[in-house]
C-alpha atoms as a PDB file:
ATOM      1  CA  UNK A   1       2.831 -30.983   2.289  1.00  0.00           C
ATOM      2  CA  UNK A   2       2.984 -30.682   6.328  1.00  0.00           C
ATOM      3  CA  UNK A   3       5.422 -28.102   5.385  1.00  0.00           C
ATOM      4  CA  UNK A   4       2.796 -26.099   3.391  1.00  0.00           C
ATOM      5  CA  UNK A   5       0.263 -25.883   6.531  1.00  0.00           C
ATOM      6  CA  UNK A   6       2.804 -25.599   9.020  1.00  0.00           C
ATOM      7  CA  UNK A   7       3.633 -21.815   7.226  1.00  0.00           C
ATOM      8  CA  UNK A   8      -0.113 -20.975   6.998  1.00  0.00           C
ATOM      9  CA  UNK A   9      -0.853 -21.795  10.366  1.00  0.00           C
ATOM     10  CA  UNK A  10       2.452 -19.552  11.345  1.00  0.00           C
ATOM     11  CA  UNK A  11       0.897 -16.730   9.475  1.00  0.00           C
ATOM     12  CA  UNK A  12      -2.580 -17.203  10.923  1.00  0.00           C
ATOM     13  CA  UNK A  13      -0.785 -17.160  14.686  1.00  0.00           C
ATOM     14  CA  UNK A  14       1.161 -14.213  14.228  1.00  0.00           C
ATOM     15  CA  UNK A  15      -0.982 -12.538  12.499  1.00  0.00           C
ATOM     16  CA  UNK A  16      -3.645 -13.124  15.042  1.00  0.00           C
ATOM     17  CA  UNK A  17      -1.217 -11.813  17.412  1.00  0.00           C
ATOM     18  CA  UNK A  18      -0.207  -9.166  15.543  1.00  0.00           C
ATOM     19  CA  UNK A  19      -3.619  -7.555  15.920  1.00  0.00           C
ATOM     20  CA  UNK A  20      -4.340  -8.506  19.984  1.00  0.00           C
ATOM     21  CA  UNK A  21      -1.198  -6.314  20.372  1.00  0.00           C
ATOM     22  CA  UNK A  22      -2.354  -3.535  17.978  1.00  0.00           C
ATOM     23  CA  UNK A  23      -6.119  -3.809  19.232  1.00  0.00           C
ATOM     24  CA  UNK A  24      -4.336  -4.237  23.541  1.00  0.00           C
ATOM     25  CA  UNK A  25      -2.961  -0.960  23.104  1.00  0.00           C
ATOM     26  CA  UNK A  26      -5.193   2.136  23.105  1.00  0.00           C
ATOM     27  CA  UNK A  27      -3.374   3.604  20.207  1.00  0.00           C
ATOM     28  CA  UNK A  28      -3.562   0.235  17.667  1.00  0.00           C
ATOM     29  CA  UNK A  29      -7.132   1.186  16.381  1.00  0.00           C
ATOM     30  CA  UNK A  30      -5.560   4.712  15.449  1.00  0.00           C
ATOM     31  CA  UNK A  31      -2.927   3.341  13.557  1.00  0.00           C
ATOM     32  CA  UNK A  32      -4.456   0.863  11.932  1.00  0.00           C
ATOM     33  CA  UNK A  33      -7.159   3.953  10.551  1.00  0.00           C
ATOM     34  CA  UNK A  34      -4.278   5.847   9.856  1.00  0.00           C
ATOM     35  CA  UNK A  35      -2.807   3.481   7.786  1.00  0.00           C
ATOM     36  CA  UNK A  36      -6.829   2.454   5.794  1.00  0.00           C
ATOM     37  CA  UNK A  37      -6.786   6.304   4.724  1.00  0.00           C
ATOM     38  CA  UNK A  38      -3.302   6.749   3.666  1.00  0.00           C
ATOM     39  CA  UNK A  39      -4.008   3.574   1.301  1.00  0.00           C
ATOM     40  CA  UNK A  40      -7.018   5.441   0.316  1.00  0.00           C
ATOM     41  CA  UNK A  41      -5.572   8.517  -0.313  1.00  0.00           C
ATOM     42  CA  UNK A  42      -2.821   6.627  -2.479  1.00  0.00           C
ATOM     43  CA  UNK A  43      -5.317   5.030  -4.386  1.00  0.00           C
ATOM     44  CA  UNK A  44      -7.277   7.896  -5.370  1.00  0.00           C
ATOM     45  CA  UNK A  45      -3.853   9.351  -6.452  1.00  0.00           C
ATOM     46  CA  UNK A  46      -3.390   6.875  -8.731  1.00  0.00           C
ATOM     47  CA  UNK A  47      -6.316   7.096  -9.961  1.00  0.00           C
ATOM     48  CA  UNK A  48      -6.758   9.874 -10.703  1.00  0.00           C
ATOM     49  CA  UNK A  49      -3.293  10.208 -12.683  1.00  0.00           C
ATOM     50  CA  UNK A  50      -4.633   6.983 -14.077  1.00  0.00           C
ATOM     51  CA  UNK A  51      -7.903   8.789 -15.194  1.00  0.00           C
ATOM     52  CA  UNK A  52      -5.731  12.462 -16.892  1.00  0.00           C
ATOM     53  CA  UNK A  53      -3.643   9.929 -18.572  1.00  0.00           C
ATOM     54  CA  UNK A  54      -5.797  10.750 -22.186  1.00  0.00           C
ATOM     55  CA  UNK A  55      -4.763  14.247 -21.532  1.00  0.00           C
ATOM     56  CA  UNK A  56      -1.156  13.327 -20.249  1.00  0.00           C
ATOM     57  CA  UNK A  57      -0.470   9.669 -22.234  1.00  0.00           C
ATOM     58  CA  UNK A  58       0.907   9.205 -19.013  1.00  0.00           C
ATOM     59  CA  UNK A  59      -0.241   6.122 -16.518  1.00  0.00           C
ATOM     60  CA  UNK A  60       1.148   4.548 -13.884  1.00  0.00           C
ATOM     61  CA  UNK A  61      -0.282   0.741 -13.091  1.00  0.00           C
ATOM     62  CA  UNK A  62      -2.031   0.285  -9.332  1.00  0.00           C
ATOM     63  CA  UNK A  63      -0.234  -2.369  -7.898  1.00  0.00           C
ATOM     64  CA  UNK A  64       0.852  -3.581  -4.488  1.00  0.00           C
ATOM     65  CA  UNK A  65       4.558  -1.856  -5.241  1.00  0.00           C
ATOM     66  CA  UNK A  66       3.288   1.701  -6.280  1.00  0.00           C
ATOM     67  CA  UNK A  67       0.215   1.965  -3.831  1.00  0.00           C
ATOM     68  CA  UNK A  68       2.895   1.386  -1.076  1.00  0.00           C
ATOM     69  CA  UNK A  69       5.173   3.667  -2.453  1.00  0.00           C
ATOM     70  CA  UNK A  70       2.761   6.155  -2.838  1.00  0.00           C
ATOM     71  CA  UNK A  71       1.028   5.154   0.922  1.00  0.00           C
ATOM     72  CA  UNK A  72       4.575   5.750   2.540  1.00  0.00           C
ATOM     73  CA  UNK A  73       5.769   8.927   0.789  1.00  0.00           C
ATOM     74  CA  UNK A  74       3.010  10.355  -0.635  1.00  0.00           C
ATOM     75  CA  UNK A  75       2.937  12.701  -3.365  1.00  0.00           C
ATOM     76  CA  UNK A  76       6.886  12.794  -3.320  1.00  0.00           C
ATOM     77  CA  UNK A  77       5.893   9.194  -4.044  1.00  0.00           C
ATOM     78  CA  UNK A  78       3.523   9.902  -7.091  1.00  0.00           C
ATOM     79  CA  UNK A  79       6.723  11.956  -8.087  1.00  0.00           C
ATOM     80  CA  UNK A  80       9.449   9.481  -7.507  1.00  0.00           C
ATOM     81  CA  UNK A  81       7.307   7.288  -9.730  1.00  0.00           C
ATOM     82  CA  UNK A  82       6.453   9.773 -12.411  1.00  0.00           C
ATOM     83  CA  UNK A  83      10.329  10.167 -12.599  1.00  0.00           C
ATOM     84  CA  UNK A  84      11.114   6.471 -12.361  1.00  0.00           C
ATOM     85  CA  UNK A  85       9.221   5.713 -15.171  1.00  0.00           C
ATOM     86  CA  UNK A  86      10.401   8.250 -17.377  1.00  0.00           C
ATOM     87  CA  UNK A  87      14.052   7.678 -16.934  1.00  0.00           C
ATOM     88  CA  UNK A  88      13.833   3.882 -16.765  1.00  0.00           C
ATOM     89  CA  UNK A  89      11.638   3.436 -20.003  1.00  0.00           C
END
């Protein structure tokens, strides 16, 4: 059990660190924005292949795995996905 709340209380501290380091820096607030709108822009991807899929019968699921795929590579992503799925299943 001491176990359990020694991990959480390692997150919370480096965590907590993680973002005096990003926020120290002049830059960190820029990346950190960066970052917000590419996982916005991935979402609304999604979403909207999500919302043609009566027109396509074609949907990929918005989860952690393919919302960073998609935040990292972008529509290359959306593609790699597209393609994953239809080989795969």
């Amino acid at each position: 059990m001491y176990l359990k709340y020694a991990v959480w209380g390692l997150l919370v501290l480096s965590s907590l660190m993680l973002l005096f380091i990003f926020f120290r820096n002049s830059s960190g607030g820029r990346v950190l924005s960066a970052l917000g709108l590419n996982i916005v822009v991935a979402a609304f991807l999604l979403y909207t292949l999500n919302l043609l899929s009566t027109y396509t019968q074609f949907d990929l699921p918005i989860n952690t795995a393919t919302l960073g795929t998609v935040t990292v590579l972008g529509v290359p992503g959306v593609l790699l996905l597209i393609g994953l799925k239809l080989t795969l299943l």
